[in-house]
PDB file of N, CA and C in Angstrom:
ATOM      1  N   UNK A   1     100.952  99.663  90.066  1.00  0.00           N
ATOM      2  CA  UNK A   1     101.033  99.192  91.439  1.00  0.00           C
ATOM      3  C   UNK A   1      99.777  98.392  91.762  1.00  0.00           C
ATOM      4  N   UNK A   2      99.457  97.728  92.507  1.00  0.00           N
ATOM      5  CA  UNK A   2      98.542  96.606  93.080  1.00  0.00           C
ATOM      6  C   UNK A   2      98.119  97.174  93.984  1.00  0.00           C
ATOM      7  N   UNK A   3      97.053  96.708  94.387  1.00  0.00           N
ATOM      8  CA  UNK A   3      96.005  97.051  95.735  1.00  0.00           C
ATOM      9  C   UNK A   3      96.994  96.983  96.694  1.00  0.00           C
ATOM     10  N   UNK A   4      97.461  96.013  96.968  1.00  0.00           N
ATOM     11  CA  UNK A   4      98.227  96.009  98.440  1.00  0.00           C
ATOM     12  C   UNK A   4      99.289  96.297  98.595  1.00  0.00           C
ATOM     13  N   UNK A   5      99.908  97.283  97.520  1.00  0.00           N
ATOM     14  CA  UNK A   5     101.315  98.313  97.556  1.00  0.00           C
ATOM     15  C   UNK A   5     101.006  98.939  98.520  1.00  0.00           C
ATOM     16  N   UNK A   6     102.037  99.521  99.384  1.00  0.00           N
ATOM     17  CA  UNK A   6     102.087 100.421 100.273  1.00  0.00           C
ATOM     18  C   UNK A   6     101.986 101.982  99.074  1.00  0.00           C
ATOM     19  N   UNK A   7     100.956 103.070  99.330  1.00  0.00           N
ATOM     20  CA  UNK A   7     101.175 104.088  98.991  1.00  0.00           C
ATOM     21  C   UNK A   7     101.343 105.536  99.823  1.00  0.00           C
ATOM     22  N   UNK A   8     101.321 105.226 101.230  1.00  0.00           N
ATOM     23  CA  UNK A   8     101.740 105.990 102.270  1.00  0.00           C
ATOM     24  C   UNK A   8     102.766 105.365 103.175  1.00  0.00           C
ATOM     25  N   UNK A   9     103.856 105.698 103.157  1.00  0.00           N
ATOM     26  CA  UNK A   9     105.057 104.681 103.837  1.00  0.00           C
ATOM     27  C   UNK A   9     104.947 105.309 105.146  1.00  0.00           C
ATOM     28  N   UNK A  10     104.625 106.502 105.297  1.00  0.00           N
ATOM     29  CA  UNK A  10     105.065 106.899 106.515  1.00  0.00           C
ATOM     30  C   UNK A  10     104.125 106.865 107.793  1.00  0.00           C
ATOM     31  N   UNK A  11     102.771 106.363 106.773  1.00  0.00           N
ATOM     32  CA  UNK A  11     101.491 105.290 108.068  1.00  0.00           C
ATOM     33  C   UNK A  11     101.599 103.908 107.652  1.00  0.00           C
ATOM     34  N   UNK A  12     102.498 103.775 106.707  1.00  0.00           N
ATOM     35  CA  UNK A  12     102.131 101.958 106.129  1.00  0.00           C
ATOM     36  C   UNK A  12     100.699 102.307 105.734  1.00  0.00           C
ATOM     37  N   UNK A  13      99.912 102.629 104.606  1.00  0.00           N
ATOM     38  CA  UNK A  13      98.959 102.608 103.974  1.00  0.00           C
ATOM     39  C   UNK A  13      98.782 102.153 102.736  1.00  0.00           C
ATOM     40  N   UNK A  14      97.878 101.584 102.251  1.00  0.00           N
ATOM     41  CA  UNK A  14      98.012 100.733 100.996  1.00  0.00           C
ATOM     42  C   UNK A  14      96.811 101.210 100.279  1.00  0.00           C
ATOM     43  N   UNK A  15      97.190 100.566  98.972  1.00  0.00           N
ATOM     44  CA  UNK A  15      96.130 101.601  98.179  1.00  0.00           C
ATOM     45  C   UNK A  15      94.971 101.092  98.107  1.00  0.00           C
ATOM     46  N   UNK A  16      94.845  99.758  98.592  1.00  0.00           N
ATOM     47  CA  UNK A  16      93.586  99.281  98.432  1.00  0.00           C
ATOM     48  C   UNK A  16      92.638 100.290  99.975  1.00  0.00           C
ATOM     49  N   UNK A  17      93.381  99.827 101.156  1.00  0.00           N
ATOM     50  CA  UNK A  17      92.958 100.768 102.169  1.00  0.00           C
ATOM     51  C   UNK A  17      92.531 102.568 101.464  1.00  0.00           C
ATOM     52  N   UNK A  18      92.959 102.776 101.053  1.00  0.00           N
ATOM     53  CA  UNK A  18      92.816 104.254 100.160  1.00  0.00           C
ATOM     54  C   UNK A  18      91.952 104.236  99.404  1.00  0.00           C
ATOM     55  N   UNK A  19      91.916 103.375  98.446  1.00  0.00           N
ATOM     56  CA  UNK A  19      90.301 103.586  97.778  1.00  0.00           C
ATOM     57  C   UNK A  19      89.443 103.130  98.254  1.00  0.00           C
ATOM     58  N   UNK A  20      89.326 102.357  99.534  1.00  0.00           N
ATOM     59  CA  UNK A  20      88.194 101.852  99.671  1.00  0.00           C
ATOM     60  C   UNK A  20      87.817 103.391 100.818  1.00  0.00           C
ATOM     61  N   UNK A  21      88.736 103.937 101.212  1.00  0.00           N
ATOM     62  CA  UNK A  21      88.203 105.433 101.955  1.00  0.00           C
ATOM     63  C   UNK A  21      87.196 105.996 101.338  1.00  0.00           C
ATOM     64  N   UNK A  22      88.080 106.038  99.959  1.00  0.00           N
ATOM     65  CA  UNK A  22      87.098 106.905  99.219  1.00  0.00           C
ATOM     66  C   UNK A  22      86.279 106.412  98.765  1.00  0.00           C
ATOM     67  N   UNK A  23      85.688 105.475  98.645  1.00  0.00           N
ATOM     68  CA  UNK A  23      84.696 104.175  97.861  1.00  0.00           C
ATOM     69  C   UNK A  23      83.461 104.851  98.836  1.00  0.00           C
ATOM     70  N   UNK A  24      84.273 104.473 100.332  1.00  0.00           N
ATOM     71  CA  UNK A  24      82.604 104.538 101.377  1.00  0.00           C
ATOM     72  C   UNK A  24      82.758 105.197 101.788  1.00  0.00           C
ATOM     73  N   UNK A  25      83.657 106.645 102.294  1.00  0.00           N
ATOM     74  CA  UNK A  25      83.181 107.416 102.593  1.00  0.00           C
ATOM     75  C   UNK A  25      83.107 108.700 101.806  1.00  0.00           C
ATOM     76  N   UNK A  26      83.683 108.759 100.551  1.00  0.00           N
ATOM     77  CA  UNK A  26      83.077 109.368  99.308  1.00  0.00           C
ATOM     78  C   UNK A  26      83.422 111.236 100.127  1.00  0.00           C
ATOM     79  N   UNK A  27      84.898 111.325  99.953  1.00  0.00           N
ATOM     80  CA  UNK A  27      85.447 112.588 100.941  1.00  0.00           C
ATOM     81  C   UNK A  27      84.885 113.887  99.370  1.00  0.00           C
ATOM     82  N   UNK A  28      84.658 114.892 100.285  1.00  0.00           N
ATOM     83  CA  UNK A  28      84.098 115.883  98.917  1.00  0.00           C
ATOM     84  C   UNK A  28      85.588 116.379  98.530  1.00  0.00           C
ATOM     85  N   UNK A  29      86.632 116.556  99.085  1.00  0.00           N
ATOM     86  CA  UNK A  29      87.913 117.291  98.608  1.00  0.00           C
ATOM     87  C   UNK A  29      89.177 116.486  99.306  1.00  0.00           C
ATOM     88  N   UNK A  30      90.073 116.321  98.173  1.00  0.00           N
ATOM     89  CA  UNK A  30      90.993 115.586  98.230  1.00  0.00           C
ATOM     90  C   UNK A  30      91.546 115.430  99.784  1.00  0.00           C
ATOM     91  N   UNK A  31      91.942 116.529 100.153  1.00  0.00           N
ATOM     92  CA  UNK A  31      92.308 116.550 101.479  1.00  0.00           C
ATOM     93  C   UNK A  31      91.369 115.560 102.530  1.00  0.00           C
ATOM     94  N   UNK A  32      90.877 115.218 102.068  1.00  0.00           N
ATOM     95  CA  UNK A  32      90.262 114.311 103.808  1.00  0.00           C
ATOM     96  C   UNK A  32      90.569 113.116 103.082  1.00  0.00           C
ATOM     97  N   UNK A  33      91.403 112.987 102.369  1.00  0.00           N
ATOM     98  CA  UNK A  33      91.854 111.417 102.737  1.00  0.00           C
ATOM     99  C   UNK A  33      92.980 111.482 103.417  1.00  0.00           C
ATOM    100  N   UNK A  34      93.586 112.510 103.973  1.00  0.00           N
ATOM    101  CA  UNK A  34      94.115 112.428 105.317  1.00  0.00           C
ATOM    102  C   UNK A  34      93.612 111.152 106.614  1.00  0.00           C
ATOM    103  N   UNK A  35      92.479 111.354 106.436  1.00  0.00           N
ATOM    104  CA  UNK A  35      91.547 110.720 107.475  1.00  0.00           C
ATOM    105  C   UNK A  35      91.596 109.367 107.491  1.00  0.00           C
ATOM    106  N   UNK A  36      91.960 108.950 106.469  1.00  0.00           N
ATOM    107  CA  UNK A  36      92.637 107.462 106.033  1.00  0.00           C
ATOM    108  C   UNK A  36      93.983 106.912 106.893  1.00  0.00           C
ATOM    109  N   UNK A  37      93.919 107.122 107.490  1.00  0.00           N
ATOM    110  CA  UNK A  37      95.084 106.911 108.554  1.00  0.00           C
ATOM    111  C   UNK A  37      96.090 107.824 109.194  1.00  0.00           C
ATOM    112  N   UNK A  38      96.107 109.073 108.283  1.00  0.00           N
ATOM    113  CA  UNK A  38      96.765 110.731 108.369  1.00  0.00           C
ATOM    114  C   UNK A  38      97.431 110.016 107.063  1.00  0.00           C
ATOM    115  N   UNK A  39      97.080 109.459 106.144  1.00  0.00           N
ATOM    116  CA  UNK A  39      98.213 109.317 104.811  1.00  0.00           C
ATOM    117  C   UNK A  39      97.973 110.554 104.357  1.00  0.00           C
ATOM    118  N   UNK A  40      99.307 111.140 103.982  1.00  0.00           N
ATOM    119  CA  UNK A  40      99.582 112.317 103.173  1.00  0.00           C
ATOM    120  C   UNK A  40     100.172 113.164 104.056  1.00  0.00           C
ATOM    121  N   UNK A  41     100.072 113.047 105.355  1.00  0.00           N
ATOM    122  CA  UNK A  41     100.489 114.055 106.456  1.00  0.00           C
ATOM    123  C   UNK A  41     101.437 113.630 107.222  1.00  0.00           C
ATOM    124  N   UNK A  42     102.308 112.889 106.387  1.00  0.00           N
ATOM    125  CA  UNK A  42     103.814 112.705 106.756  1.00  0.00           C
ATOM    126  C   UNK A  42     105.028 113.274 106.035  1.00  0.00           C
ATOM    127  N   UNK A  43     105.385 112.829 105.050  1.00  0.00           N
ATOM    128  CA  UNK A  43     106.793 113.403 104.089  1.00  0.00           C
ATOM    129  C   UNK A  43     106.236 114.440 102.887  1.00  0.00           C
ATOM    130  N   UNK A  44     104.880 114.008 102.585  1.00  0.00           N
ATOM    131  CA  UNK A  44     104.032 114.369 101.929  1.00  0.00           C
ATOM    132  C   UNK A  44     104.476 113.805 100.322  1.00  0.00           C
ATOM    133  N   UNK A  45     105.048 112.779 100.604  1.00  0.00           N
ATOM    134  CA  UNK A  45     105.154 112.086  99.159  1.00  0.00           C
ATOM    135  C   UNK A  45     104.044 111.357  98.307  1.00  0.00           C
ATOM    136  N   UNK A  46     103.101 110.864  99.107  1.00  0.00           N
ATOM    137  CA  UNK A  46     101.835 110.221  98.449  1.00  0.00           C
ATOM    138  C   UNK A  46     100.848 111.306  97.731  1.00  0.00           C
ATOM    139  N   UNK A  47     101.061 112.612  98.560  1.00  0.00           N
ATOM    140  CA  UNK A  47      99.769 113.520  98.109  1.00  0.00           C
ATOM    141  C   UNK A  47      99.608 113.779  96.578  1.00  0.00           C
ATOM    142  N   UNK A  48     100.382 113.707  95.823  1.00  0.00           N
ATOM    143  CA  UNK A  48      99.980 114.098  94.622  1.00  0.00           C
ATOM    144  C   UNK A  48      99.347 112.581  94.007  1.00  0.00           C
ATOM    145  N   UNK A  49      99.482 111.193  94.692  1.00  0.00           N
ATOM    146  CA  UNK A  49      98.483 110.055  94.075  1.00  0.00           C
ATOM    147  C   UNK A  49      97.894 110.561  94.632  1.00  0.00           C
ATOM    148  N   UNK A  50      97.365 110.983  96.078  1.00  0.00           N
ATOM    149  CA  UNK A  50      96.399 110.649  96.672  1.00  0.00           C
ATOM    150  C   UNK A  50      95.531 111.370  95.991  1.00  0.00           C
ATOM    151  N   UNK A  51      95.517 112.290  95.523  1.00  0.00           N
ATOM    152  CA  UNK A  51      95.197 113.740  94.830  1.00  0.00           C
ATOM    153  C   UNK A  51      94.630 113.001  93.496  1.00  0.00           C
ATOM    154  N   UNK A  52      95.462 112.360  92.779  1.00  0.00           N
ATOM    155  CA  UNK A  52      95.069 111.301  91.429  1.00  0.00           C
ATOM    156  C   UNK A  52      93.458 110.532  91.961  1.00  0.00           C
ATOM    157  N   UNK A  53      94.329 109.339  92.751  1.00  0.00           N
ATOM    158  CA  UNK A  53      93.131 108.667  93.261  1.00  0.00           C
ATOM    159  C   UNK A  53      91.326 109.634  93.411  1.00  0.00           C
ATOM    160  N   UNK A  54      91.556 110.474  94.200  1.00  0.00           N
ATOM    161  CA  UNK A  54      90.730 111.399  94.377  1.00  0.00           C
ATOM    162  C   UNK A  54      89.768 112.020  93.691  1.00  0.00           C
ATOM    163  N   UNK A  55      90.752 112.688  92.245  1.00  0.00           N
ATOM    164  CA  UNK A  55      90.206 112.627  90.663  1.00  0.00           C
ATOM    165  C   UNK A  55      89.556 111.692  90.130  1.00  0.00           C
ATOM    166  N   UNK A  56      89.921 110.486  90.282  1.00  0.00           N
ATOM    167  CA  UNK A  56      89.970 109.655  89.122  1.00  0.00           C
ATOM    168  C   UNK A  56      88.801 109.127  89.619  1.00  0.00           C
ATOM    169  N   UNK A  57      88.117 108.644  90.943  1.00  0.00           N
ATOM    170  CA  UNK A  57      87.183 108.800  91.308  1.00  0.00           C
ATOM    171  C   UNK A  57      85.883 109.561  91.506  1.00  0.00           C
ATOM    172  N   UNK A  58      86.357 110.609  90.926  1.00  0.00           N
ATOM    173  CA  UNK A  58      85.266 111.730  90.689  1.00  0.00           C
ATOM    174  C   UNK A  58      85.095 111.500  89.721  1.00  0.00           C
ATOM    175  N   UNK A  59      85.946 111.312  88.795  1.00  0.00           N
ATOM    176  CA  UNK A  59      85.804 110.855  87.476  1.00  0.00           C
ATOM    177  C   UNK A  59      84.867 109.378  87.192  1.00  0.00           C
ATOM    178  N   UNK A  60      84.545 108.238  88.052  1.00  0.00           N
ATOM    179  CA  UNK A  60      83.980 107.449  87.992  1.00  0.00           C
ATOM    180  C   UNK A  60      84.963 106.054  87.331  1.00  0.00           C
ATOM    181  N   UNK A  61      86.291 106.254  87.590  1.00  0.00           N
ATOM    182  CA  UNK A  61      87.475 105.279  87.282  1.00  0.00           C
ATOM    183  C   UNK A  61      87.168 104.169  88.785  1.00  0.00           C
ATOM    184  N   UNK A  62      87.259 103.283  87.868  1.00  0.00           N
ATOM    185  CA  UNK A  62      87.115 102.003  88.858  1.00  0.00           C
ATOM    186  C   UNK A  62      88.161 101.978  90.036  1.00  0.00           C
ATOM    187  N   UNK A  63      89.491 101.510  89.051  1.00  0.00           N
ATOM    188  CA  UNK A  63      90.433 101.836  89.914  1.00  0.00           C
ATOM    189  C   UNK A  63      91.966 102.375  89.039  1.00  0.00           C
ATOM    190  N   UNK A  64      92.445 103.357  89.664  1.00  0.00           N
ATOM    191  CA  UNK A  64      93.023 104.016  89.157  1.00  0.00           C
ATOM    192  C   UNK A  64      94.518 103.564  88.931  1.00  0.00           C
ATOM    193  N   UNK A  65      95.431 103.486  87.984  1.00  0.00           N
ATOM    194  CA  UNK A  65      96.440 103.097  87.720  1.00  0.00           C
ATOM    195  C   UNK A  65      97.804 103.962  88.220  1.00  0.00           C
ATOM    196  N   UNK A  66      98.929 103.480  88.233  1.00  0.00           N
ATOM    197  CA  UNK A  66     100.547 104.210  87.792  1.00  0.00           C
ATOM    198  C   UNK A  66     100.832 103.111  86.947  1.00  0.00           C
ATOM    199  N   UNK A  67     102.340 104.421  86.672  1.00  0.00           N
ATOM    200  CA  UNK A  67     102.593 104.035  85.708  1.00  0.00           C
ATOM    201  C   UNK A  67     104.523 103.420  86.196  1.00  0.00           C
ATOM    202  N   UNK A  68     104.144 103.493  87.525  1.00  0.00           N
ATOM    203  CA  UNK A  68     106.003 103.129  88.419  1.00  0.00           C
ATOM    204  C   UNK A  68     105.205 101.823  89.003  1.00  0.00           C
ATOM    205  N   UNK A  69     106.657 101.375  89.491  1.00  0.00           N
ATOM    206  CA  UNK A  69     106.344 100.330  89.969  1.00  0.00           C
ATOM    207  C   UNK A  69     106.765 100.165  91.121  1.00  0.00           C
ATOM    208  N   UNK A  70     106.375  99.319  92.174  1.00  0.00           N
ATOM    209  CA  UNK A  70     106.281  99.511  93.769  1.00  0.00           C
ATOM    210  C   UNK A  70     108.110  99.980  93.984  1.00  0.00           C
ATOM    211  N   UNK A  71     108.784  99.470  93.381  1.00  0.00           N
ATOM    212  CA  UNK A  71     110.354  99.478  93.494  1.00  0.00           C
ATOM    213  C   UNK A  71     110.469 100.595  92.831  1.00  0.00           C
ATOM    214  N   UNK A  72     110.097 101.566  91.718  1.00  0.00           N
ATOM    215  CA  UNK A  72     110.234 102.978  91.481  1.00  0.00           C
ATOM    216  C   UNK A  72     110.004 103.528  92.382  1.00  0.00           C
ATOM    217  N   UNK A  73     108.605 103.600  93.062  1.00  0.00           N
ATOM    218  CA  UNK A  73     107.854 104.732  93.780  1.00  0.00           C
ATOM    219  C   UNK A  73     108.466 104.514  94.930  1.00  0.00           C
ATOM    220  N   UNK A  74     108.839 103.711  95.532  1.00  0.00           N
ATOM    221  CA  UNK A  74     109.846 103.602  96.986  1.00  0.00           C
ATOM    222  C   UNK A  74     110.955 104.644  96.418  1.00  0.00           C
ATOM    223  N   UNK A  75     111.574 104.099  95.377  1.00  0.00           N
ATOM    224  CA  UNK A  75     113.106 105.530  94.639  1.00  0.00           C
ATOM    225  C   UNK A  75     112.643 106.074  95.163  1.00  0.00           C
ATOM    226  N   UNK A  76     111.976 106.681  94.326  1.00  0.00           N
ATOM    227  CA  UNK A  76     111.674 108.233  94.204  1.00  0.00           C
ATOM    228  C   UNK A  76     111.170 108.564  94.990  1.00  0.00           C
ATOM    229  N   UNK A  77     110.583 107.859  95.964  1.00  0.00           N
ATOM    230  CA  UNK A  77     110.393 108.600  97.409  1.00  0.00           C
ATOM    231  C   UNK A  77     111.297 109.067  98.215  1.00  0.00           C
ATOM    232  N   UNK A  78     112.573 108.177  97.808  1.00  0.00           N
ATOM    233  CA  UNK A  78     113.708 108.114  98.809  1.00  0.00           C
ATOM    234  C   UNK A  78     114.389 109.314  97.753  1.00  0.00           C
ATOM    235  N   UNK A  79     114.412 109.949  97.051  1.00  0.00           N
ATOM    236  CA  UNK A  79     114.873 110.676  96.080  1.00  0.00           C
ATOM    237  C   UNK A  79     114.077 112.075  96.900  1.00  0.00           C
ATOM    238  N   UNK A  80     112.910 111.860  96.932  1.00  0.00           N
ATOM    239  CA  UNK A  80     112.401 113.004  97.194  1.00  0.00           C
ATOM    240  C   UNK A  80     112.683 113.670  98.684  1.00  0.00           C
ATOM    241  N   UNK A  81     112.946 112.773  99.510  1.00  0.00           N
ATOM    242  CA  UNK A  81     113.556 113.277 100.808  1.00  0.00           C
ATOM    243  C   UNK A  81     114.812 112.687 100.937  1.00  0.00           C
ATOM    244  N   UNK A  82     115.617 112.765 100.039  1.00  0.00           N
ATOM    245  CA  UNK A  82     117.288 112.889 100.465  1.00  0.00           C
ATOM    246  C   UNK A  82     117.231 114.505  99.682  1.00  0.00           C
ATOM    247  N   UNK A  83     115.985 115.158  98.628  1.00  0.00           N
ATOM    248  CA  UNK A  83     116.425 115.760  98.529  1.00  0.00           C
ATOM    249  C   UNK A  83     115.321 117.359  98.662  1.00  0.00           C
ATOM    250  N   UNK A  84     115.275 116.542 100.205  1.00  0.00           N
ATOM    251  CA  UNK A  84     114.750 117.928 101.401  1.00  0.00           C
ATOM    252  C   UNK A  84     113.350 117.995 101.010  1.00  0.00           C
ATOM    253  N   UNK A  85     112.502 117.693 100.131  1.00  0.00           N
ATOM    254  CA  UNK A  85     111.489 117.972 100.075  1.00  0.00           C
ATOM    255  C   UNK A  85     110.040 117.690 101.256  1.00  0.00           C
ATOM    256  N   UNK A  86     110.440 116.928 101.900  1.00  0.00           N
ATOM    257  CA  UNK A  86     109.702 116.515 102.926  1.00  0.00           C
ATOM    258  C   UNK A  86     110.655 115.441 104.261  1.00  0.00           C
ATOM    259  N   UNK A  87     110.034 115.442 105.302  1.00  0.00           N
ATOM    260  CA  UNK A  87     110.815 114.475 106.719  1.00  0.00           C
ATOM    261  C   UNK A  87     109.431 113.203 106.638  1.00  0.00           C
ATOM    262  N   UNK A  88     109.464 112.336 106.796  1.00  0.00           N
ATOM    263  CA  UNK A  88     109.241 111.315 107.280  1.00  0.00           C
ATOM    264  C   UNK A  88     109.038 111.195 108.847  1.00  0.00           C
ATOM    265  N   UNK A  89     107.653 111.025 109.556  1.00  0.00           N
ATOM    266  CA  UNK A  89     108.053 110.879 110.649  1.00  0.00           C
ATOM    267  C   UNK A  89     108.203 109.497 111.565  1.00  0.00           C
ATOM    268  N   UNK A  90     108.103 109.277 112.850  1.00  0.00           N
ATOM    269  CA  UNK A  90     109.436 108.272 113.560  1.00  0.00           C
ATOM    270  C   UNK A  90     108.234 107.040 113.326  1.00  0.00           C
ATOM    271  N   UNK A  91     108.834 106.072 112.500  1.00  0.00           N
ATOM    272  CA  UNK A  91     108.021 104.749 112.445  1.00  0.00           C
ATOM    273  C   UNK A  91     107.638 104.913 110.988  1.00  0.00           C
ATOM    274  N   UNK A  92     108.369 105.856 110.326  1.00  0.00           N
ATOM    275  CA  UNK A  92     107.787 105.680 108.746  1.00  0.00           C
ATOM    276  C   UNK A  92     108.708 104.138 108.276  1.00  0.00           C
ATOM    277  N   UNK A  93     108.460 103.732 107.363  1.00  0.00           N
ATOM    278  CA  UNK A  93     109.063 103.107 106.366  1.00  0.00           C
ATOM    279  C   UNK A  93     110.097 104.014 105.777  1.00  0.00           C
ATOM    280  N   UNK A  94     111.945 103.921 106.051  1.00  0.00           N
ATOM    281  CA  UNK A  94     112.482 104.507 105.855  1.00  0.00           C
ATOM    282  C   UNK A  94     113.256 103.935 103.850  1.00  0.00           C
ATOM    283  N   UNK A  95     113.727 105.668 103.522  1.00  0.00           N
ATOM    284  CA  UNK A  95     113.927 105.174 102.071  1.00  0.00           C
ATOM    285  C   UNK A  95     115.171 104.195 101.741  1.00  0.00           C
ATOM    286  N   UNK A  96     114.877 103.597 100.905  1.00  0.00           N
ATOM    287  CA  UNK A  96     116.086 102.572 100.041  1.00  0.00           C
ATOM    288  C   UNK A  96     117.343 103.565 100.033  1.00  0.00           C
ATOM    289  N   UNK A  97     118.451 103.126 100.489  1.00  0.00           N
ATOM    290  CA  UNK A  97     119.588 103.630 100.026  1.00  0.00           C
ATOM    291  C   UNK A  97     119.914 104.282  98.881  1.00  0.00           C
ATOM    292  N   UNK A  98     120.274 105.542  98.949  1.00  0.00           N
ATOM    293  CA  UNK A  98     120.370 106.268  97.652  1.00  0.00           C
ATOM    294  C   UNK A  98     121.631 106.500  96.607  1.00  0.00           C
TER     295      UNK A  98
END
């Protein structure tokens, strides 16, 4: 995915916005990149990148990769809440037809 993929649909957040959270304000535990716009504290589909990102930066990774592509990770988002795992709330980016 590219810097300017959306990786929180349900604030419109992008990943470049996301690492640069963590770039400057350098959060000690994954969880406060909430603070990034509340990404992660919607359907809760991003949290396990955000969680990556998070790592991979502790780790001293420039910038961190996937391995889907903006048209996968939309799926499988829409996969993941048709199948109950999380709601989306009102003004998310709703999923691709399943």
């Amino acid at each position: 995915m590219e810097l300017d993929d959306k990786i929180c649909y349900c604030f419109h957040i992008s990943k470049r916005k996301i690492l640069n959270h963590i770039r400057i304000h350098k959060p000690r535990v994954a969880s406060q990149i909430s603070e990034c716009g509340g990404s992660g504290t919607g359907c809760g589909w991003c949290i396990p990148f955000l969680r990556q990102y998070f790592d991979d930066s502790r780790a001293g990774s420039a910038e961190p990769g996937e391995s889907l592509t903006p048209e996968e990770y939309a799926r499988k988002r829409g996969e993941y809440i048709r199948a109950g795992k999380g709601t989306p709330p009102a003004g998310a980016t709703p999923p691709p037809p399943g």
